[in-house]
Protein backbone atom coordinates (compact mmCIF):
# COMPACT_ATOMS: atom_id res chain seq x y z
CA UNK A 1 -2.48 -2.19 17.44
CA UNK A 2 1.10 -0.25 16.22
CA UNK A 3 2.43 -2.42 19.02
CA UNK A 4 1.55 -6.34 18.31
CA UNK A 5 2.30 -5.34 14.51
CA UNK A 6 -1.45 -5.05 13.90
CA UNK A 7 -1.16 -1.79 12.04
CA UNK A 8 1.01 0.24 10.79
CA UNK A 9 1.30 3.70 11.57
CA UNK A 10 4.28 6.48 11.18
CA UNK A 11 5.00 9.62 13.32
CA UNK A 12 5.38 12.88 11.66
CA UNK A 13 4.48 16.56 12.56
CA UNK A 14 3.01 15.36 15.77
CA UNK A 15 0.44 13.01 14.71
CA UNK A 16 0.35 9.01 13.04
CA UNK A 17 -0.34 8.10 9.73
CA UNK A 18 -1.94 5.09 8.26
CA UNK A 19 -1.36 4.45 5.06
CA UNK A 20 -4.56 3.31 3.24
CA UNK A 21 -3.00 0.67 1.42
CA UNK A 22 -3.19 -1.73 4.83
CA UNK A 23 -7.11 -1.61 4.62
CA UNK A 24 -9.11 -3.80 2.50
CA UNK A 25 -12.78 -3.21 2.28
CA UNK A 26 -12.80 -0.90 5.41
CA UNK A 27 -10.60 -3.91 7.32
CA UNK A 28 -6.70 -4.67 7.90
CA UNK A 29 -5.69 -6.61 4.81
CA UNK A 30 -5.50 -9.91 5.96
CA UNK A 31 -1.89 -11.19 6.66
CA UNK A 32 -0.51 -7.70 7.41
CA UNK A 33 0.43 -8.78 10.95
CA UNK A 34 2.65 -11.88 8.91
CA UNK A 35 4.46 -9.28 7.30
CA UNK A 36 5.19 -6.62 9.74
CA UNK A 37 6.51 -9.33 11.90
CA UNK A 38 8.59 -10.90 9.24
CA UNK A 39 10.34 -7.02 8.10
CA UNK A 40 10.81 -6.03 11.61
CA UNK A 41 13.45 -8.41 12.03
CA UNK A 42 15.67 -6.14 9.67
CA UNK A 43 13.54 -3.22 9.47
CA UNK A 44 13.34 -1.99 12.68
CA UNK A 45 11.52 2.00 11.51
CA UNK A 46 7.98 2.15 11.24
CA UNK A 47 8.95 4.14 8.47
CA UNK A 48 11.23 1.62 6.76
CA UNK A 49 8.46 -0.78 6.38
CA UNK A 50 6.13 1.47 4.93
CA UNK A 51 8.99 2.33 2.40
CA UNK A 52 9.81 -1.32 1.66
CA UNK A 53 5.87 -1.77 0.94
CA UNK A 54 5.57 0.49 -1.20
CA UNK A 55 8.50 -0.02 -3.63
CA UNK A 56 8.25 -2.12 -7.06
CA UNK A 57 7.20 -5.56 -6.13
CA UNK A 58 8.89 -6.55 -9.48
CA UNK A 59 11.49 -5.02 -11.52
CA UNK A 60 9.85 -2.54 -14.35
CA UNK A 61 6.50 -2.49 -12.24
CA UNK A 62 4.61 -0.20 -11.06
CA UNK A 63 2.66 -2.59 -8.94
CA UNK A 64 3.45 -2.12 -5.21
CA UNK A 65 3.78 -4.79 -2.54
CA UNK A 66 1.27 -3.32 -0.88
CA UNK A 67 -0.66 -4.16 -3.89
CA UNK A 68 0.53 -7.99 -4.43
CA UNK A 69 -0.37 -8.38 -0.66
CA UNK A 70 -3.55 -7.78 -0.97
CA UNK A 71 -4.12 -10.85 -3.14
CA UNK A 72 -0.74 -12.98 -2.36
CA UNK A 73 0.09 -12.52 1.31
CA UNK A 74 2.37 -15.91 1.43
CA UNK A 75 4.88 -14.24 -1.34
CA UNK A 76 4.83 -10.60 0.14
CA UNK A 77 5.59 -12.58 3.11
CA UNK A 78 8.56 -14.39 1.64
CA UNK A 79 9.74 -11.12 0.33
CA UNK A 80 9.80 -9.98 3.38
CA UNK A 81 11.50 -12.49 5.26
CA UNK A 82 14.49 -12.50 2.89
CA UNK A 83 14.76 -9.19 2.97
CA UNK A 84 14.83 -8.66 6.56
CA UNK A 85 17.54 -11.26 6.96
CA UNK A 86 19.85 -9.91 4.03
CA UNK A 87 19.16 -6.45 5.72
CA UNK A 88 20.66 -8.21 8.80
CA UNK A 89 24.16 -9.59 7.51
C-alpha cells in the first residue's frame, strides 16, 4: 500500500510507522492517495511528506494539514501540488 501511495509509512529503528492522522474512523482518510501523489513530485522522503502534513496549514494555526484533509481534501491537495512544484525549481 506504501508503494501505489496508499499509505504512508516511515522507516525508523527497524520497523514502519503510520501515523494515525491518515485514518479516519478505522479507514484511510479519503483522498490521501491524491495527496501523496501530488507531494511526491517534490517530496520524494516518506519522511518529508509526513513533515509537510503535519506543519501549520495556516499561518498562526495550530491546525495541521493532516487535520484540514480530513474535511477539505481538494485544498490539501492544492497545497500540495504547489508545493511540490516550487520544491522543484
Amino acid at each position: 500500500m506504501r508503494a501505489s501511495r496508499d499509505l504512508l509509512g516511515v522507516y525508523f529503528g527497524g520497523e514502519f510507522y503510520y501515523p494515525v492522522s491518515q485514518f479516519k474512523d478505522g479507514s484511510i482518510v479519503a483522498g490521501l492517495r491524491l495527496v501523496l501523489t501530488a507531494l511526491s513530485a517534490g517530496f520524494s522522503s516518506f519522511e518529508g511528506q509526513v513533515a509537510w502534513l503535519s506543519e501549520p496549514a495556516y499561518e498562526n494555526s495550530a491546525l495541521t494539514r493532516w487535520e484540514v484533509l480530513h474535511r477539505d481534501v481538494h485544498t490539501v491537495h492544492q497545497w500540495a501540488a504547489e508545493d511540490a512544484a516550487a520544491a522543484c525549481r
